[in-house]
Protein backbone atom coordinates (compact mmCIF):
# COMPACT_ATOMS: atom_id res chain seq x y z
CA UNK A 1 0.00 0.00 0.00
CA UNK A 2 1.17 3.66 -0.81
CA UNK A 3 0.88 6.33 1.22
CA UNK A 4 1.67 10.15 0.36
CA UNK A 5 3.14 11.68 3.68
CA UNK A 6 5.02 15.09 4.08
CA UNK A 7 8.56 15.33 6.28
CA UNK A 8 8.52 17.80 8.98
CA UNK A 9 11.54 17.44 10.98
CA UNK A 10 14.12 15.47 12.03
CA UNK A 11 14.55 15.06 16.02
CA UNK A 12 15.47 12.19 18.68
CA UNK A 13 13.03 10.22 20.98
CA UNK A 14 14.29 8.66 24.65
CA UNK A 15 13.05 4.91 23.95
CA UNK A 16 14.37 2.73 26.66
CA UNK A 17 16.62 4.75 27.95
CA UNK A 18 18.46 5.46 24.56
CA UNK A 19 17.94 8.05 22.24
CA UNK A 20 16.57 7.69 18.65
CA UNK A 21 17.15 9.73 16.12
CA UNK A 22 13.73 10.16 13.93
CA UNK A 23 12.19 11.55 11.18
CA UNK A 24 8.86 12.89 11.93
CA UNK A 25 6.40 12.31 8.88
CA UNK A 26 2.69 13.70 8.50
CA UNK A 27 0.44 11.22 6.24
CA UNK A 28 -2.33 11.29 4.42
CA UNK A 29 -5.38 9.06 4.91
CA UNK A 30 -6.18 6.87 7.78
CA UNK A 31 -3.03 4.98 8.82
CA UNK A 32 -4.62 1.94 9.55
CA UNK A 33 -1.35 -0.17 8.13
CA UNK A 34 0.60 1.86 10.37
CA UNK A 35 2.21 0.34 13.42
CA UNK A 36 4.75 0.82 16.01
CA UNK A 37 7.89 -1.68 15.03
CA UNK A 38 6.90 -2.07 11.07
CA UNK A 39 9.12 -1.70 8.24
CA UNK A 40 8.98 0.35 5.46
CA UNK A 41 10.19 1.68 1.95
CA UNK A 42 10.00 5.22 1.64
CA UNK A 43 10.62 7.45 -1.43
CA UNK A 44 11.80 10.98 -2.15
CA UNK A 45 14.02 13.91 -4.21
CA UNK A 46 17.13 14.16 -2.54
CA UNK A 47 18.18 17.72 -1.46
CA UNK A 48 19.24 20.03 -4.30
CA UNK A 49 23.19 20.94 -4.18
CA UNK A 50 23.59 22.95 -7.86
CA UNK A 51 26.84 22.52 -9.85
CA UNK A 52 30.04 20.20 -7.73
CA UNK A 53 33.39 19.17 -9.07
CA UNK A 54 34.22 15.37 -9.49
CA UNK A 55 35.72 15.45 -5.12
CA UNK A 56 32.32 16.00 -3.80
CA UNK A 57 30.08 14.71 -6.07
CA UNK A 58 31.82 11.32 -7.29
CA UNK A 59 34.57 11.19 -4.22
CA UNK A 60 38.14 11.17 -6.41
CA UNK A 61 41.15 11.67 -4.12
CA UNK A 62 42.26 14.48 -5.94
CA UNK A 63 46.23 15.02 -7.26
CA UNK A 64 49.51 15.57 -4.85
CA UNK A 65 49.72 17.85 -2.82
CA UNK A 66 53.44 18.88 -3.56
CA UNK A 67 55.74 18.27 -6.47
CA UNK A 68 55.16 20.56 -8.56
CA UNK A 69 51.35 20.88 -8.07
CA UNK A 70 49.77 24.58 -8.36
CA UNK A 71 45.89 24.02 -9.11
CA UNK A 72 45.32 20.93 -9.56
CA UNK A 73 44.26 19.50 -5.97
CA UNK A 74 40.89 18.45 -6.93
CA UNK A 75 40.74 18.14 -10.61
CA UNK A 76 39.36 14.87 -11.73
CA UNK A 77 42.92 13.93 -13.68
CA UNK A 78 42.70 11.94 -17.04
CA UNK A 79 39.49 11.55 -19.13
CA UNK A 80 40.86 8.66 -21.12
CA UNK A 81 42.66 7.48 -23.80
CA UNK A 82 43.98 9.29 -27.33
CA UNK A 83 42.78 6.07 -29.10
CA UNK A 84 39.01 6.81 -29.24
CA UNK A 85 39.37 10.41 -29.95
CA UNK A 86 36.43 10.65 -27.63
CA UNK A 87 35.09 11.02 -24.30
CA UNK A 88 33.01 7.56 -23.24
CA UNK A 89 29.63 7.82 -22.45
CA UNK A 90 29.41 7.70 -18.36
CA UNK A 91 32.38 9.42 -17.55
CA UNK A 92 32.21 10.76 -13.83
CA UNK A 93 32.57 14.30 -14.60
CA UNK A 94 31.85 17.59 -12.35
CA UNK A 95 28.05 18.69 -12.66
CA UNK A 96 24.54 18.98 -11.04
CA UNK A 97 24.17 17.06 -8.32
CA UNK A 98 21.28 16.12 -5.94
CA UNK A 99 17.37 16.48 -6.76
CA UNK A 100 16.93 12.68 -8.10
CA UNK A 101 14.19 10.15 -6.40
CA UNK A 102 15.80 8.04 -3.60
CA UNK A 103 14.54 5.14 -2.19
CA UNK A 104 15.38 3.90 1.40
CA UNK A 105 14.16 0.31 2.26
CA UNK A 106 13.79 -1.18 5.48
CA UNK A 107 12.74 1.55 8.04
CA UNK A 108 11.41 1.26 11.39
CA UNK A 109 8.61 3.33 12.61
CA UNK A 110 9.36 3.97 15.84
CA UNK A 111 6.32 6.43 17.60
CA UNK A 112 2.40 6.42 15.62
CA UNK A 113 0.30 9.16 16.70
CA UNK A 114 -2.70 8.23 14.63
CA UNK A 115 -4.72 11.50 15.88
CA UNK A 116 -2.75 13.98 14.94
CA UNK A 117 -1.15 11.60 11.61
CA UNK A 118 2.50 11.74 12.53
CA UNK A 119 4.68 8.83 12.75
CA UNK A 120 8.22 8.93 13.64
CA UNK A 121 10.65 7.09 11.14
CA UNK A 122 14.04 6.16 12.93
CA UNK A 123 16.80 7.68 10.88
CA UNK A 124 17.26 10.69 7.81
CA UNK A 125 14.78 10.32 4.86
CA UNK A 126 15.60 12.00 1.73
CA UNK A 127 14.67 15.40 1.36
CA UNK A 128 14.10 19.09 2.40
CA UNK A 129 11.98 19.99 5.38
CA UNK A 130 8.24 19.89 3.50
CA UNK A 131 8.68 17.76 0.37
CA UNK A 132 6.44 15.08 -0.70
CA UNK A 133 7.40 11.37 0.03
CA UNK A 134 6.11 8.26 -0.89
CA UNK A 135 5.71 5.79 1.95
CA UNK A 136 5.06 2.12 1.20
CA UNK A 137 4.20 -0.63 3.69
């Protein structure tokens, strides 16, 4: 079953003496599947970060440090061969990153508050504070 749900916050609950860090969702609907201790698949865009070079958005090591190196601490290094005459198709290159759907399986809801239609996820769901996100039981 899908549910459409909208992320709030992220917090911690005390839960036998430990604290959880949650993700507090509102849903749509009535929530009947929804139970303490079940796990779900949830859905949603990933937060937004514009244009990054090939260190953040692909993690490359970057060139030396010393000998002889001016500028070049995070350039991505060699794009291939001279045979093709080409760049391949899938080269990891520096652009837009972020804003594509995620999916995170196995979740635990942790607190259901069926009256006011929050449930508290345990851990980070994808997303900005507000966004749309598809919950599936």
């Amino acid at each position: 079953m899908v549910i459409k749900g909208k992320k709030i916050r992220m917090t911690q609950i005390w839960k036998d003496d430990k604290v959880i860090p949650v993700t507090i969702l509102s849903f749509e609907g009535d929530g009947a599947e929804m139970e303490e201790g079940k796990v779900i698949t949830i859905s949603g865009k990933s937060k937004g970060r514009g244009f990054q070079g090939v260190v953040k958005r692909h993690g490359f090591h970057g060139g030396p440090k010393s000998h002889g190196q001016k500028d070049r601490h995070r350039a991505p290094g060699s794009i291939g061969a001279t045979a093709p005459q080409r760049v391949i198709k899938g080269r990891k290159m520096a652009g837009r990153m972020g804003m594509q759907k995620t999916t995170l399986k196995n979740l635990k809801i942790e607190e259901v508050k069926k009256d006011e239609k929050l449930i508290s996820v345990r851990g980070a769901i994808p997303g900005m504070r507000g966004t749309l996100v598809e919950i599936r039981v």
